[in-house]
C-alpha atoms as a PDB file:
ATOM      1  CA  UNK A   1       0.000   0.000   0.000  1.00  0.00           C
ATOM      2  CA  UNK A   2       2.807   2.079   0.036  1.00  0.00           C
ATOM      3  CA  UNK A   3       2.115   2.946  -3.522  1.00  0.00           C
ATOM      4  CA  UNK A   4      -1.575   4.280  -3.073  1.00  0.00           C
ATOM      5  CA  UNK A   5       0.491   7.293  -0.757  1.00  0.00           C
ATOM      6  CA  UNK A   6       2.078  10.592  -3.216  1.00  0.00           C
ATOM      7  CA  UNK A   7       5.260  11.017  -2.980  1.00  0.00           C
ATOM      8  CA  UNK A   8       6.504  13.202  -0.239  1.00  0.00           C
ATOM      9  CA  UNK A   9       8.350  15.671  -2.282  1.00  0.00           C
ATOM     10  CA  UNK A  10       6.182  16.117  -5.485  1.00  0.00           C
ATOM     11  CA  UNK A  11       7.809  16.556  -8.831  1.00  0.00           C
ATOM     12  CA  UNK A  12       6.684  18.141 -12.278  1.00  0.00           C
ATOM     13  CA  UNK A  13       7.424  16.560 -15.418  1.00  0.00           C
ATOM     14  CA  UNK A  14      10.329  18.847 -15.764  1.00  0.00           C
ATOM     15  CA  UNK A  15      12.030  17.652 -12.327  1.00  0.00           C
ATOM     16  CA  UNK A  16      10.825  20.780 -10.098  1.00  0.00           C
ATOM     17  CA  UNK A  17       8.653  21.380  -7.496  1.00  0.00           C
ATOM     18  CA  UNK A  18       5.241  22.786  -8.311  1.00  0.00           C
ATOM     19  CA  UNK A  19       5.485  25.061  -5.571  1.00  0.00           C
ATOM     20  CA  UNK A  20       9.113  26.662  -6.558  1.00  0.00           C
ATOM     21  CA  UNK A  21       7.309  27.475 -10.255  1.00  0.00           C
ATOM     22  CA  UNK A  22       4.874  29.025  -8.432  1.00  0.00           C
ATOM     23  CA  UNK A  23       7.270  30.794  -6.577  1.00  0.00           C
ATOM     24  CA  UNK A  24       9.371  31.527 -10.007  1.00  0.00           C
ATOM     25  CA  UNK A  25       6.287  32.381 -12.014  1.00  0.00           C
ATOM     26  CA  UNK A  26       5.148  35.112  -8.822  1.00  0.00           C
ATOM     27  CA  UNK A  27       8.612  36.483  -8.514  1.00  0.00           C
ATOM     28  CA  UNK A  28       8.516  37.227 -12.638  1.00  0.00           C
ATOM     29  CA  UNK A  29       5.056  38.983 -12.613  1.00  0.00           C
ATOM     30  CA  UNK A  30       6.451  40.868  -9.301  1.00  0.00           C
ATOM     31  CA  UNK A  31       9.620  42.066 -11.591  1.00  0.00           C
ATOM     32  CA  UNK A  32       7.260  43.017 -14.393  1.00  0.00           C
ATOM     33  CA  UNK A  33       4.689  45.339 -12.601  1.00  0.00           C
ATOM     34  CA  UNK A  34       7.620  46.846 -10.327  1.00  0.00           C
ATOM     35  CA  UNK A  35       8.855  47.743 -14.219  1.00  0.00           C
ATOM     36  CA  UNK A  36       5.837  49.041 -15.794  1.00  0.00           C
ATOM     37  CA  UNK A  37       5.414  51.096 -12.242  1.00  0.00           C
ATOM     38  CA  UNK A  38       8.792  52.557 -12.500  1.00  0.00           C
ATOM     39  CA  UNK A  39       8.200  53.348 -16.183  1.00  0.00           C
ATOM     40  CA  UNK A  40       5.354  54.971 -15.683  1.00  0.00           C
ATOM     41  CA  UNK A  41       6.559  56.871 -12.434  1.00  0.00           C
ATOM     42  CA  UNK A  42       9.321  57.991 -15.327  1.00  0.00           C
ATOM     43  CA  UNK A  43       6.940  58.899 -18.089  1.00  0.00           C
ATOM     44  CA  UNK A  44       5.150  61.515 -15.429  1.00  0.00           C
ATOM     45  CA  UNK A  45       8.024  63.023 -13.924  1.00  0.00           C
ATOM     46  CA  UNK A  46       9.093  63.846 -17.818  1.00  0.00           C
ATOM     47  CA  UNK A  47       5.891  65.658 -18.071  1.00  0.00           C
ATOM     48  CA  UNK A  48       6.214  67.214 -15.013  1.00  0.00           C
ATOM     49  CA  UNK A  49       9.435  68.572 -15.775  1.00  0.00           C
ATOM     50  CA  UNK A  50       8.158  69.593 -19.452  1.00  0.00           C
ATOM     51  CA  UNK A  51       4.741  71.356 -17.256  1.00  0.00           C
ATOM     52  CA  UNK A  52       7.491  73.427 -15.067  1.00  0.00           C
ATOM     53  CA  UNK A  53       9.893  73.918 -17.799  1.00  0.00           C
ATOM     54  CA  UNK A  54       6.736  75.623 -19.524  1.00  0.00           C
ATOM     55  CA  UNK A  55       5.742  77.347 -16.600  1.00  0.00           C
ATOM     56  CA  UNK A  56       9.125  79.061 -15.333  1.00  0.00           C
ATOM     57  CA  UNK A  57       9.365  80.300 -19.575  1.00  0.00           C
ATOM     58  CA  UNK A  58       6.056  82.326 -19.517  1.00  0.00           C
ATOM     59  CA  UNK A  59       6.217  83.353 -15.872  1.00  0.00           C
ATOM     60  CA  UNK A  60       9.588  85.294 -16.584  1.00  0.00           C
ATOM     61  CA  UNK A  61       8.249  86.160 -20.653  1.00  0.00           C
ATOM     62  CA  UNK A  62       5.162  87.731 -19.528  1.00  0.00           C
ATOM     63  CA  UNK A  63       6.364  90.167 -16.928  1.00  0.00           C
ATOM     64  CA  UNK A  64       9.545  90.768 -19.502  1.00  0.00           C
ATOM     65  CA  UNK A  65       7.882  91.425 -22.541  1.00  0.00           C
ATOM     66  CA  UNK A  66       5.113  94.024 -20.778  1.00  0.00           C
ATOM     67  CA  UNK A  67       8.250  95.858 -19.191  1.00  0.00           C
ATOM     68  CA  UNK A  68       9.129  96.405 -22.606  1.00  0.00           C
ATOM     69  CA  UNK A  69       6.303  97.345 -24.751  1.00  0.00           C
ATOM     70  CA  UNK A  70       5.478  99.861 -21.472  1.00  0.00           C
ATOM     71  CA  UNK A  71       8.789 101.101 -21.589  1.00  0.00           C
ATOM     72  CA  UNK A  72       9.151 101.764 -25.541  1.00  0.00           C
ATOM     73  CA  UNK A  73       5.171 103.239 -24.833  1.00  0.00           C
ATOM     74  CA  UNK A  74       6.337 105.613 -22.291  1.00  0.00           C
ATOM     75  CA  UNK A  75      10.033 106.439 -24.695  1.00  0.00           C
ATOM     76  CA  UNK A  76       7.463 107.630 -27.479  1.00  0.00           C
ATOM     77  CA  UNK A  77       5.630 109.978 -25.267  1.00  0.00           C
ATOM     78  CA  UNK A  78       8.051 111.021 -22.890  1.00  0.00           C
ATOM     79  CA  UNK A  79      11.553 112.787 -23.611  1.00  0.00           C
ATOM     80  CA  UNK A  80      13.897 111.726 -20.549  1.00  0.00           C
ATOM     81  CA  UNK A  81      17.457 111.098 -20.395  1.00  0.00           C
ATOM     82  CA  UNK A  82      16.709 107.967 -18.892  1.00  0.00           C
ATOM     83  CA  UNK A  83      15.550 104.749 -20.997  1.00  0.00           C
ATOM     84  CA  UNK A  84      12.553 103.527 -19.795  1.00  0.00           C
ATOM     85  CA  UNK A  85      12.084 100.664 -22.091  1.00  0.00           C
ATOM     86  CA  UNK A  86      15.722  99.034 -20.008  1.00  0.00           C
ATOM     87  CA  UNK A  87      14.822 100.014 -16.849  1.00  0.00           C
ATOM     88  CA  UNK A  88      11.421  98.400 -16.912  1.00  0.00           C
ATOM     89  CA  UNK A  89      12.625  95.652 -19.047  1.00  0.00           C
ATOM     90  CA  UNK A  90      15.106  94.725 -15.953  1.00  0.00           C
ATOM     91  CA  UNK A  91      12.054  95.239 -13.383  1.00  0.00           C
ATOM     92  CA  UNK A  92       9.981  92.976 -16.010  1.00  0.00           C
ATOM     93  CA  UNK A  93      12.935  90.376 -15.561  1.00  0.00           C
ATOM     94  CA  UNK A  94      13.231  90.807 -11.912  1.00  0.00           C
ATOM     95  CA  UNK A  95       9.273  90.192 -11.613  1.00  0.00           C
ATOM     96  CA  UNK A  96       9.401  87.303 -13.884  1.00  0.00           C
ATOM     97  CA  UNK A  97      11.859  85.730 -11.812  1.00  0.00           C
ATOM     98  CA  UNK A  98      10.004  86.321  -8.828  1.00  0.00           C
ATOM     99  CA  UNK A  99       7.206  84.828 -10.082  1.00  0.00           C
ATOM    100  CA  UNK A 100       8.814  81.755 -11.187  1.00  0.00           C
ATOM    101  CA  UNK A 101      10.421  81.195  -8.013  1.00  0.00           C
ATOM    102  CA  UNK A 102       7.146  81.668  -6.367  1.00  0.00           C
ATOM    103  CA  UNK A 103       5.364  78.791  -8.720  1.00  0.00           C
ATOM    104  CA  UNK A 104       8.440  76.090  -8.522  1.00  0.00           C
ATOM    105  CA  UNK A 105       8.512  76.568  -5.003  1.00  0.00           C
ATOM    106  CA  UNK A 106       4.531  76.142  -4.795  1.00  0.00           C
ATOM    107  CA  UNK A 107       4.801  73.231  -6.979  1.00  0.00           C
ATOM    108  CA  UNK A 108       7.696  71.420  -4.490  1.00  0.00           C
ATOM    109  CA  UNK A 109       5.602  71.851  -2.069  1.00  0.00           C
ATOM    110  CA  UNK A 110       2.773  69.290  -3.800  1.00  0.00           C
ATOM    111  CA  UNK A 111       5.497  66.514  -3.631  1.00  0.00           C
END
């Protein structure tokens, strides 16, 4: 009657234990979603960097570009010594950055 009893250390066809390709088989899909989860995390932050890259650019364009066209307004109609169209293009600057240090540092803040 010995015979009628399995085996007390099963084998596959193959010469392994069910259990270790079980194992195997839940240690590959484990490897493949911690990949697709990484690539993914990677695809975002590339956005995210492409989103702030954008950002920073028009914060500092729009406050630059209205120094200027205020300054060359105010040159037309005003006679001075002084230019107006460079000092409010470096206040336009100086507000842009501002304003772009004030929207990375909000966004760091998220995270």
């Amino acid at each position: 009657m010995e015979r009628d009893r399995p085996p007390a250390n099963p084998q596959s066809s193959n010469g392994q234990n069910p259990n270790g390709q079980k194992a195997d088989f839940l240690k590959k899909i484990d490897r493949k979603a911690q990949r697709k989860l990484k690539a993914r995390h990677s695809r975002t932050q590339v956005w995210r960097g492409m989103r702030m890259f954008g950002l920073v650019g028009w914060a500092v364009t729009i406050p630059t570009l209205l120094g200027i066209a205020l300054g060359v307004w105010i040159d037309r109609r005003v006679q001075s010594q002084y230019s107006w169209t460079l000092m409010l293009l470096l206040i336009g600057v100086a507000l842009g950055c501002f304003n772009a240090w004030y929207w990375v540092d909000k966004e760091s803040q998220r995270d």
